[in-house]
N, C-alpha and C. Protein backbone atom coordinates (compact mmCIF):
# COMPACT_ATOMS: atom_id res chain seq x y z
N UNK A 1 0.85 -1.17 0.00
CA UNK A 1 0.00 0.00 0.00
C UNK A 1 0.90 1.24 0.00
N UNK A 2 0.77 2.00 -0.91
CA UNK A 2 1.21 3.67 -1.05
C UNK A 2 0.76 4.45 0.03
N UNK A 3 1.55 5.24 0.78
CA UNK A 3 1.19 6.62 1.47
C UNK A 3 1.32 7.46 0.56
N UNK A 4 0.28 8.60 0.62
CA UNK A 4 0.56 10.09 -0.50
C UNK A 4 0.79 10.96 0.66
N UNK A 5 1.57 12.02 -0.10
CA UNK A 5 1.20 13.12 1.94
C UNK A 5 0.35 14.16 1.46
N UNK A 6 -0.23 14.72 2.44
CA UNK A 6 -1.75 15.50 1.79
C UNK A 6 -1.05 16.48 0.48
N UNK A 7 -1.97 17.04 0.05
CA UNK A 7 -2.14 18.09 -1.10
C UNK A 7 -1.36 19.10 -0.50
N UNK A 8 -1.69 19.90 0.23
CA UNK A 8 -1.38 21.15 1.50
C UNK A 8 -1.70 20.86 2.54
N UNK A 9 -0.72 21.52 3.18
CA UNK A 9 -1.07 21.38 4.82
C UNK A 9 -1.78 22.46 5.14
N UNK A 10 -3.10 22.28 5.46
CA UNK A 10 -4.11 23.09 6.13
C UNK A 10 -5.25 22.54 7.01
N UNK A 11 -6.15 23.05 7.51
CA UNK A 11 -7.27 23.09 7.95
C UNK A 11 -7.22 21.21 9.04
N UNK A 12 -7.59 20.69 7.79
CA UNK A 12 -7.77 19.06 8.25
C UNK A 12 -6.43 18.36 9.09
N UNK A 13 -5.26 18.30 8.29
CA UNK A 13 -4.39 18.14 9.37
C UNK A 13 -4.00 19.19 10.41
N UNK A 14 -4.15 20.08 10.56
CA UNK A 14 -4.20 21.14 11.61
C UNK A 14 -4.98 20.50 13.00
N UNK A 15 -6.31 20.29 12.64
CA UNK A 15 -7.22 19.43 13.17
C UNK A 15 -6.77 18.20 13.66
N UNK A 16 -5.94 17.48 12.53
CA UNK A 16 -5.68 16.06 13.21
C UNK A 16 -4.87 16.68 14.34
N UNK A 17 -3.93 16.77 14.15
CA UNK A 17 -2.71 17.62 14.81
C UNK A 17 -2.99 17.85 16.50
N UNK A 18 -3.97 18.75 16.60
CA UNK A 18 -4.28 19.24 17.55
C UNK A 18 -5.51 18.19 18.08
N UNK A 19 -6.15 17.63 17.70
CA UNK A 19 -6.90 16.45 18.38
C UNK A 19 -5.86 15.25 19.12
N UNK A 20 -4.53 14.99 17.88
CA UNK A 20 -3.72 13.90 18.91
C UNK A 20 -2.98 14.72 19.75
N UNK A 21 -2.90 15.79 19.69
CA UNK A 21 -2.53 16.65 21.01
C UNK A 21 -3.21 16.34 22.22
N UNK A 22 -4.89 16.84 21.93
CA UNK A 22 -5.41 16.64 22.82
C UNK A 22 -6.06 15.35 23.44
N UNK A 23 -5.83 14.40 22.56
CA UNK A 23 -6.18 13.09 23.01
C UNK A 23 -4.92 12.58 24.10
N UNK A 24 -4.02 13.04 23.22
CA UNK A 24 -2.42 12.03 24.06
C UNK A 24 -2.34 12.90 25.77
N UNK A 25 -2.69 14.17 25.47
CA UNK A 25 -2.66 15.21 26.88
C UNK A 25 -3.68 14.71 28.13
N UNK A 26 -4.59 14.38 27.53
CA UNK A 26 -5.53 13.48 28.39
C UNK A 26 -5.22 11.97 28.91
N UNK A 27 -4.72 11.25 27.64
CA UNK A 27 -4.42 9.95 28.36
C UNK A 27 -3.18 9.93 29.29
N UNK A 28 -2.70 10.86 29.38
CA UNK A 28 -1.60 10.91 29.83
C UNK A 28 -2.00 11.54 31.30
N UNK A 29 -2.65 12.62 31.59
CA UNK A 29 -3.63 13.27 32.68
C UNK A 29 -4.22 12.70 33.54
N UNK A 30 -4.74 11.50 32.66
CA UNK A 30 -5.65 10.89 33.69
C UNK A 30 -5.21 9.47 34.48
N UNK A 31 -5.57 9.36 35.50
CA UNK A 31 -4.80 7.98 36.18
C UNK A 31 -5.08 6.70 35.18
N UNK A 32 -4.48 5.90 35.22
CA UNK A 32 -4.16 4.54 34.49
C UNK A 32 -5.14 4.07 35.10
N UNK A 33 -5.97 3.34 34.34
CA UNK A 33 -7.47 2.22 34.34
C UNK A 33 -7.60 0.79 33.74
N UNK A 34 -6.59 0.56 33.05
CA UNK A 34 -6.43 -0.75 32.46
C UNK A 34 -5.17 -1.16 32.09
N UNK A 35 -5.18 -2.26 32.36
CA UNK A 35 -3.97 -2.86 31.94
C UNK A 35 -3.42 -2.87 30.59
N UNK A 36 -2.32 -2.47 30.51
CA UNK A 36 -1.42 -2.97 29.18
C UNK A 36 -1.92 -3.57 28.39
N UNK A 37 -2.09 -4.57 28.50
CA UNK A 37 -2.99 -5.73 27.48
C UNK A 37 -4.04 -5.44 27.37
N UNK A 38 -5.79 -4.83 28.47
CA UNK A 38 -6.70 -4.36 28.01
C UNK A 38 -6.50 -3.08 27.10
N UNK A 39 -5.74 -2.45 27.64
CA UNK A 39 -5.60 -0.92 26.63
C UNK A 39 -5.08 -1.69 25.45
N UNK A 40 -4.23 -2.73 24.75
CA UNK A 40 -4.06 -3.02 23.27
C UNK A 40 -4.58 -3.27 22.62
N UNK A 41 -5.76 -3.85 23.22
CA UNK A 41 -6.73 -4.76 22.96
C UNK A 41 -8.26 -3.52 22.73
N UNK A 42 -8.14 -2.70 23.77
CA UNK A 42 -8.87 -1.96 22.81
C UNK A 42 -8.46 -1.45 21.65
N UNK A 43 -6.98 -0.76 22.03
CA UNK A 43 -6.69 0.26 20.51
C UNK A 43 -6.75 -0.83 19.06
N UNK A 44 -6.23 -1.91 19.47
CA UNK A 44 -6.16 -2.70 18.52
C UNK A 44 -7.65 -2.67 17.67
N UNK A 45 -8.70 -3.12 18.55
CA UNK A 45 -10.26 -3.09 17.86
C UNK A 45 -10.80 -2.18 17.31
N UNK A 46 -10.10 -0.86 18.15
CA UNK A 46 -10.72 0.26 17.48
C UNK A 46 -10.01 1.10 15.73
N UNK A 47 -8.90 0.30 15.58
CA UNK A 47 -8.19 0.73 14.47
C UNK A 47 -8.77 -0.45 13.48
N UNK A 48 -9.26 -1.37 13.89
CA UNK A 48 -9.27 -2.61 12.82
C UNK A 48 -11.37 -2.23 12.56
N UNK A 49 -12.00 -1.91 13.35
CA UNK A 49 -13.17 -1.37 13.30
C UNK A 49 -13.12 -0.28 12.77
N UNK A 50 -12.48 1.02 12.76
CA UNK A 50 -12.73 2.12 11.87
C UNK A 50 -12.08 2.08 10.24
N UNK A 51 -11.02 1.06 10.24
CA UNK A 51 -10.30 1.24 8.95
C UNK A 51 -11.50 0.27 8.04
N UNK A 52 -11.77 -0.68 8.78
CA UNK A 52 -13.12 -1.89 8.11
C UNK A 52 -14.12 -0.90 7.63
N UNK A 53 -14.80 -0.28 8.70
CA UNK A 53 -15.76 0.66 8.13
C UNK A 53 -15.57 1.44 7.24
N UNK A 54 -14.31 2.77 7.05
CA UNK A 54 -14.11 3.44 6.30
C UNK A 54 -13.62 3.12 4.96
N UNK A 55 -12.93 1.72 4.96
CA UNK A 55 -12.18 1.16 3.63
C UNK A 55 -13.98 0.18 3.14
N UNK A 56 -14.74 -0.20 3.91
CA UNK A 56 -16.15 -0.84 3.26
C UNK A 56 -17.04 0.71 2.55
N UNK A 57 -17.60 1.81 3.36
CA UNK A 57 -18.43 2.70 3.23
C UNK A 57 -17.77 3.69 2.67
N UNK A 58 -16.38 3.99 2.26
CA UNK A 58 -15.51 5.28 2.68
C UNK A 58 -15.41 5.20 1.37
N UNK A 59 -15.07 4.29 0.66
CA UNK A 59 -14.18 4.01 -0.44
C UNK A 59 -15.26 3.35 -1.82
N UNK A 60 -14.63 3.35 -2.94
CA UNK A 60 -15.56 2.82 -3.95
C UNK A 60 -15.69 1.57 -3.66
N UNK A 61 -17.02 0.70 -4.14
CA UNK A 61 -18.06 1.25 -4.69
C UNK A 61 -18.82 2.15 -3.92
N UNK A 62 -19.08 2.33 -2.60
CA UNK A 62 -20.13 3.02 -2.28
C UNK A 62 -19.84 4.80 -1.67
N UNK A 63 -18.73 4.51 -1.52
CA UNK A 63 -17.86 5.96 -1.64
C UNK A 63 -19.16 7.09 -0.57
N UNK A 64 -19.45 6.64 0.47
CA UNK A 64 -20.59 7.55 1.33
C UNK A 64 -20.04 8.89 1.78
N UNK A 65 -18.56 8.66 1.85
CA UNK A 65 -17.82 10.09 2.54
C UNK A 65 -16.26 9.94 2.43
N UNK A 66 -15.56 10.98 1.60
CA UNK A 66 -14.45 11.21 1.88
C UNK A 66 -13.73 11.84 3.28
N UNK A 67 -12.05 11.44 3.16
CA UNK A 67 -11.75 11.98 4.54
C UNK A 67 -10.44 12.23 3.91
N UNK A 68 -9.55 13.99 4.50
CA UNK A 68 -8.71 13.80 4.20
C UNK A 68 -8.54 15.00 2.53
N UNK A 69 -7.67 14.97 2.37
CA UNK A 69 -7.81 16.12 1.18
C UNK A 69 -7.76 14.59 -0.44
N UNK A 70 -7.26 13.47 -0.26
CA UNK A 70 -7.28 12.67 -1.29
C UNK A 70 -7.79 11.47 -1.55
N UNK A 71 -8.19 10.91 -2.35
CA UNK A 71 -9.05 9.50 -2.06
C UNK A 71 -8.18 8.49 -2.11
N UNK A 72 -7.01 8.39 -2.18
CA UNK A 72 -5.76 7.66 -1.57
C UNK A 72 -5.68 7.42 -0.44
N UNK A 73 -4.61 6.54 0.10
CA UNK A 73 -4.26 6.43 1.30
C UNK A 73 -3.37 7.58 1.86
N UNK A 74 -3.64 8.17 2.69
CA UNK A 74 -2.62 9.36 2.80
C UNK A 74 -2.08 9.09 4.56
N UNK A 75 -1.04 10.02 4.70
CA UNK A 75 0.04 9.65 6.01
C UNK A 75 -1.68 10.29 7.05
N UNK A 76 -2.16 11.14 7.08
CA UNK A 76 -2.85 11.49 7.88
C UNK A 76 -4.07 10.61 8.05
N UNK A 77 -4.63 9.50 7.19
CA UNK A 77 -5.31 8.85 7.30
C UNK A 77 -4.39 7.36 8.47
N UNK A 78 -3.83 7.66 8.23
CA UNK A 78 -2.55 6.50 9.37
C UNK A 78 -2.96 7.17 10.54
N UNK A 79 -2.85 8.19 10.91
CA UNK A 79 -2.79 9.30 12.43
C UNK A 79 -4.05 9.34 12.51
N UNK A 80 -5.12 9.33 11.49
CA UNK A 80 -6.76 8.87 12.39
C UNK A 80 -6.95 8.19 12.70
N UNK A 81 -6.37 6.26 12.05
CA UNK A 81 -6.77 5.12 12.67
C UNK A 81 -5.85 5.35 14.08
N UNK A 82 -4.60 5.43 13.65
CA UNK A 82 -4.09 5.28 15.24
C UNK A 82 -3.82 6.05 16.30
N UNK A 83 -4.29 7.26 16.14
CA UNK A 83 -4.12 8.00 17.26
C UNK A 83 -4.90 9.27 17.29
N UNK A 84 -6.14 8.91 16.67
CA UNK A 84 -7.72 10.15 16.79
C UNK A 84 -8.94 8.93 17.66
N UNK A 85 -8.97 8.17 16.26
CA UNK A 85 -10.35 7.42 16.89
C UNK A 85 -9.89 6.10 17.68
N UNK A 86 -9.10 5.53 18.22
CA UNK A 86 -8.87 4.63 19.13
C UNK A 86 -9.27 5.45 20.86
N UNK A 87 -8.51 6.86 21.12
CA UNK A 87 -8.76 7.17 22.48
C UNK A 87 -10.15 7.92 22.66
N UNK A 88 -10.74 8.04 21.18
CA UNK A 88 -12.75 8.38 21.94
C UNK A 88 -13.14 7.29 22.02
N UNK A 89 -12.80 5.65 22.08
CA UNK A 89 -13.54 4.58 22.34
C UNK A 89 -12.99 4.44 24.04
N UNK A 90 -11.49 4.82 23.91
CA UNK A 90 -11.15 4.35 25.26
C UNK A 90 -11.63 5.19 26.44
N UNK A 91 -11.49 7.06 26.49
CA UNK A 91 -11.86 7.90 27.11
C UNK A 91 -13.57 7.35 26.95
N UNK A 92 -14.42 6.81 26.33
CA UNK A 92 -15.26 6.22 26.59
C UNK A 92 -15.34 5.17 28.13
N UNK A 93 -14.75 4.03 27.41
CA UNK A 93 -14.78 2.79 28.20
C UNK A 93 -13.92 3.24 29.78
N UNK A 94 -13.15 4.52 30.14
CA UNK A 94 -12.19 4.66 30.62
C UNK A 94 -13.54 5.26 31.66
N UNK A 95 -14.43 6.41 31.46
CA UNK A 95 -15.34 6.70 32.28
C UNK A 95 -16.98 5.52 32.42
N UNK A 96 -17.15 4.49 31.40
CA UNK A 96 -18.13 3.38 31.93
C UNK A 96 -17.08 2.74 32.98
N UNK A 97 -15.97 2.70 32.75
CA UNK A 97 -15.43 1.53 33.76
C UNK A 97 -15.22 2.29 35.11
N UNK A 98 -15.58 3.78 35.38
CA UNK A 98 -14.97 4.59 36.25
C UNK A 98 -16.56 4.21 36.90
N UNK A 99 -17.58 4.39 36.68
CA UNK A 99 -18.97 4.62 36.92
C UNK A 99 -19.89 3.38 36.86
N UNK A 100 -19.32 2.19 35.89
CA UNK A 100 -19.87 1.30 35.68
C UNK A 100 -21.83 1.25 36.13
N UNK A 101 -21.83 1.98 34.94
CA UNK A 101 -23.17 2.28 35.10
C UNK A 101 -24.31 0.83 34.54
N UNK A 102 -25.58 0.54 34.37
CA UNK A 102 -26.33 -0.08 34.03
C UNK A 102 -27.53 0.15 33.90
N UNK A 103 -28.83 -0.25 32.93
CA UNK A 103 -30.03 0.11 32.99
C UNK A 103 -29.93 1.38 32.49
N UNK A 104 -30.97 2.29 32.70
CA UNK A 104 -31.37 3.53 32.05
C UNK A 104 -30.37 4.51 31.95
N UNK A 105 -29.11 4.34 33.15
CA UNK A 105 -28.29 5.66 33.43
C UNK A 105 -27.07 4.75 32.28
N UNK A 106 -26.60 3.62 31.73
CA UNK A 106 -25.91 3.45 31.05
C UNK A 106 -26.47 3.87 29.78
N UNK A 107 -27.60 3.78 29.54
CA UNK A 107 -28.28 3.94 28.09
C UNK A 107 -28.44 5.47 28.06
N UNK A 108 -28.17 6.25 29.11
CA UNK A 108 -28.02 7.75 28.45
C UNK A 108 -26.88 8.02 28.34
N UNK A 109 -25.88 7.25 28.91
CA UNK A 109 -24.37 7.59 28.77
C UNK A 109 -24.26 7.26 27.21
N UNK A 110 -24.52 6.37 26.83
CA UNK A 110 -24.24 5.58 25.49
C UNK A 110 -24.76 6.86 24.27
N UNK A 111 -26.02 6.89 24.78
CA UNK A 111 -26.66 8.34 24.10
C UNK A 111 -26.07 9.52 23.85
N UNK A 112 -25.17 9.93 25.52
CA UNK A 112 -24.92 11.42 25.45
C UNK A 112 -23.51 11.26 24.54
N UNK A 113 -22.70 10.06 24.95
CA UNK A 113 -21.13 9.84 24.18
C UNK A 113 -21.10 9.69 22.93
N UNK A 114 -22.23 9.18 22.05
CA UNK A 114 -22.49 9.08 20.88
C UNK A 114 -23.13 10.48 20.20
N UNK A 115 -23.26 11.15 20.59
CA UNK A 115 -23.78 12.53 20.29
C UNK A 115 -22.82 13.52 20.59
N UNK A 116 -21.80 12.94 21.71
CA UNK A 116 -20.84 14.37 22.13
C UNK A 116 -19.66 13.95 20.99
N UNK A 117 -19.79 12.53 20.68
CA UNK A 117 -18.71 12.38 19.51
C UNK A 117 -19.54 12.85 17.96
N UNK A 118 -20.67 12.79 17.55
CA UNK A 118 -20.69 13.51 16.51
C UNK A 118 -20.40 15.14 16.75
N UNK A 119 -21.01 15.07 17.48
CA UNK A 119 -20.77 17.02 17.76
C UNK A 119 -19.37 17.49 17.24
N UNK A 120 -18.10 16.46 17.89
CA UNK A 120 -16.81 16.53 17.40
C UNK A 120 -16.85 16.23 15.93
N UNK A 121 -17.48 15.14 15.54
CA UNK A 121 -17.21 14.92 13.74
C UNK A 121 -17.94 15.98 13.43
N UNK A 122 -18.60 16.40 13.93
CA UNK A 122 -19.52 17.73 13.32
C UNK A 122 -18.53 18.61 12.59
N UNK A 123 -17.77 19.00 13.89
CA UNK A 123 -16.24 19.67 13.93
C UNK A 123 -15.14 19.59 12.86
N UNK A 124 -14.69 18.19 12.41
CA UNK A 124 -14.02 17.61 11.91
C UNK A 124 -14.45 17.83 10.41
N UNK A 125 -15.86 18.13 10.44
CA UNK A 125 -16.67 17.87 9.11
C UNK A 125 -16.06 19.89 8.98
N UNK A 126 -16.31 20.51 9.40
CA UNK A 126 -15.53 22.17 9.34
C UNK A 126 -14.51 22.25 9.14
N UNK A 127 -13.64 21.08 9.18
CA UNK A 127 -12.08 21.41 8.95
C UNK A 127 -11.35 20.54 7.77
N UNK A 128 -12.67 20.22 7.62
CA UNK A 128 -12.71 19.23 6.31
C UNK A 128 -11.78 17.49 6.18
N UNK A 129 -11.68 17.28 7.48
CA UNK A 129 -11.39 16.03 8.04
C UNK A 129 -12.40 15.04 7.05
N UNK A 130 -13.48 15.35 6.91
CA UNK A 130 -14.44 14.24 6.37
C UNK A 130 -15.31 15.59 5.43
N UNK A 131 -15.72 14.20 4.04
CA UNK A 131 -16.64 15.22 3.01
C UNK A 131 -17.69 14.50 2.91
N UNK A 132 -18.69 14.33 3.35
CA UNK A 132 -20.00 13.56 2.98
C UNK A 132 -20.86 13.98 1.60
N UNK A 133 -20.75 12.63 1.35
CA UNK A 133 -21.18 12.35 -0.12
C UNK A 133 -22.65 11.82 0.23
N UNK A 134 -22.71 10.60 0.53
CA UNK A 134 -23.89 10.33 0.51
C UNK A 134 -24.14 9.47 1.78
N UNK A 135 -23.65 10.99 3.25
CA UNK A 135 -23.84 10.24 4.25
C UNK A 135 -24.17 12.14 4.91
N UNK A 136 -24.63 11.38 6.12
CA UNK A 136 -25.10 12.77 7.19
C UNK A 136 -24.39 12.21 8.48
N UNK A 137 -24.79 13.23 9.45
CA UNK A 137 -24.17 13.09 11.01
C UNK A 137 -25.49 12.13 11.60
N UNK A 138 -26.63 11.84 11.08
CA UNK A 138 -26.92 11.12 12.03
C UNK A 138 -26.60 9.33 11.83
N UNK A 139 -26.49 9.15 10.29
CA UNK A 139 -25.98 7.90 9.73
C UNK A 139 -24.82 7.71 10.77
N UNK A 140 -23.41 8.63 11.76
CA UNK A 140 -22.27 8.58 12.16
C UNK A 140 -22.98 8.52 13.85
N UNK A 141 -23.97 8.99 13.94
CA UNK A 141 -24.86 8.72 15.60
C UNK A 141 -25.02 7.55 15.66
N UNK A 142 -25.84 6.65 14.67
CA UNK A 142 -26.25 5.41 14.94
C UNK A 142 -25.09 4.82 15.14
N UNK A 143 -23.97 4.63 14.16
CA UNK A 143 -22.56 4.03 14.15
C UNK A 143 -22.50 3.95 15.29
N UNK A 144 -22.03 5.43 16.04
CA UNK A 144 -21.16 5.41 17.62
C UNK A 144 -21.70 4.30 18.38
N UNK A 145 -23.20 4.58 18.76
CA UNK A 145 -23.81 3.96 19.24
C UNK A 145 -23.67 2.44 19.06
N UNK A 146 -23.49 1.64 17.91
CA UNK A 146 -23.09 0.80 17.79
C UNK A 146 -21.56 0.33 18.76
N UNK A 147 -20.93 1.56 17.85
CA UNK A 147 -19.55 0.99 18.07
C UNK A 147 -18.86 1.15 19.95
N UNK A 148 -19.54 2.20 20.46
CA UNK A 148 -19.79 2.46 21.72
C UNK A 148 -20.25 0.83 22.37
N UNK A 149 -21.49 0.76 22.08
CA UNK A 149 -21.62 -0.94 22.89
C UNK A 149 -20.72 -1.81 22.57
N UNK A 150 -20.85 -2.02 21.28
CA UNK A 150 -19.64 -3.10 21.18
C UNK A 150 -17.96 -3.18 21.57
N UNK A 151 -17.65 -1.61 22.13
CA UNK A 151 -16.70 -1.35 23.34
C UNK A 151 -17.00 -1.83 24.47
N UNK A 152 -18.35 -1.79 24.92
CA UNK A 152 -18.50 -2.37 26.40
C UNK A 152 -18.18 -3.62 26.31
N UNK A 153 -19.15 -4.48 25.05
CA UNK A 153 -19.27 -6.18 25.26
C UNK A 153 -17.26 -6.23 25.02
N UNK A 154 -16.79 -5.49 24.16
CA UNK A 154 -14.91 -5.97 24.32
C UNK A 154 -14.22 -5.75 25.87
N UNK A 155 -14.68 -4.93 26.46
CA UNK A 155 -13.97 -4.82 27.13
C UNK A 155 -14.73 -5.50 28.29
N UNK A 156 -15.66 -6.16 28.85
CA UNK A 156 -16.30 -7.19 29.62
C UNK A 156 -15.13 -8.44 29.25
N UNK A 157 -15.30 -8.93 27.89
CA UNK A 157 -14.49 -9.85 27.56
C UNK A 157 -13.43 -10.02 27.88
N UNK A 158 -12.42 -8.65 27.50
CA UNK A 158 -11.25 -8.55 27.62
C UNK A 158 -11.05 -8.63 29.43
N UNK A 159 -12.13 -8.21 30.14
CA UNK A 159 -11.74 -8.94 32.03
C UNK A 159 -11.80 -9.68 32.24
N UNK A 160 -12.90 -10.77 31.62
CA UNK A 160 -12.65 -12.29 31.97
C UNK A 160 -11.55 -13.04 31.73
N UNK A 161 -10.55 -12.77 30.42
CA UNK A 161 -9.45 -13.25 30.22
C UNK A 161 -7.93 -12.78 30.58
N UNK A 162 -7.78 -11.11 30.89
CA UNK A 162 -6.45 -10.70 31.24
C UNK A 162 -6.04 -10.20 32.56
N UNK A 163 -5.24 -9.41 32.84
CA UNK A 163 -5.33 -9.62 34.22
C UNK A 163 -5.82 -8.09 34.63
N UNK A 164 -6.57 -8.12 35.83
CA UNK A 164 -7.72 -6.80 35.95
C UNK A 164 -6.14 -5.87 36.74
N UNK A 165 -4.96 -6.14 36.72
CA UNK A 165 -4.39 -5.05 37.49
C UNK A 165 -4.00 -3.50 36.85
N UNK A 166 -4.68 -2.65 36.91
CA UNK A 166 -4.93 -1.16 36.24
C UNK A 166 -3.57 -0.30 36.59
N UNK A 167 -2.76 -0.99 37.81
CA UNK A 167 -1.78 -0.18 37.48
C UNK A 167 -0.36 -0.73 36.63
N UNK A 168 -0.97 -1.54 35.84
CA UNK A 168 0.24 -2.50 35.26
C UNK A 168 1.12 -1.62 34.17
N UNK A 169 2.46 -1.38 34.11
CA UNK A 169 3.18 -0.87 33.76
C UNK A 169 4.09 -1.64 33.42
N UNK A 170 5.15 -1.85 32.16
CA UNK A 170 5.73 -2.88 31.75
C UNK A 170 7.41 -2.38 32.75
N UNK A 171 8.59 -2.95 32.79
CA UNK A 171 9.10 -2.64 33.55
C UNK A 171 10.95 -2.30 32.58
């Protein structure tokens, strides 16, 4: 696979830029919640889940929304799978696992996180991160929502099998 590097540097990588700023400033901020192996294990799902989606819906034939200034693979499309949309699944799972909520008060969390993340693609959609063709922000609501639960059921999984110690640090 070819990397291209964008057209110009403006607007969209500016955006990326300053989102893995502010993603890495946070994970770094906030106390450690999972182990080594649960945290790979998410990032891992969440890069192999957004590149699936975007290389199925993103790309021809059905081409729903560009991202990015080229319909190539470009270096900045690398820096969204791995280091934009992996830490809004985890800063997700990072406050269910803080609150471990259930019943009605989990199902508005799921609601409000899936809505506070389009609000951001909203964002993203202004800086021209993403061009919708023949997609809207609420087609990207239902998604979260999806992809939001199916963070919970991974990371349930991922406790039954690794080890629950949150302050695990490799040495």
């Amino acid at each position: 696979m070819i990397l291209y590097p964008p057209v110009k540097f403006d607007a969209n990588e500016c955006f990326i830029f300053l989102a893995i700023a502010a993603n890495l400033l946070l994970i770094f901020l906030l106390p450690r919640r999972f182990s080594l192996l649960t945290l790979t294990g998410i990032w891992l799902f969440n890069i192999f889940l957004a590149q699936s989606t975007d290389f199925i819906i993103g790309k021809p034939p059905l081409e729903l929304y560009r991202f990015n200034d080229l319909k190539e693979y470009e270096y900045f499309d690398v820096l969204l799978y791995l280091l934009v949309y992996p830490p809004v699944a985890y800063f997700f799972l990072y406050f269910y696992d803080h609150r471990r909520w259930t019943g009605n008060r989990l199902r508005f969390y799921l609601i409000a996180s899936a809505f506070i993340t389009s609000v951001l693609e909203r964002l993203a959609v202004q800086f021209h991160v993403f061009t919708y063709i023949h997609w809207n922000l609420l087609y990207s609501y239902l998604v979260y929502l999806l992809v939001f639960a199916l963070n919970i059921r991974l990371l349930n999984f991922l406790r039954r099998f690794l080890p629950v110690n949150r302050n695990y640090s490799p040495k």
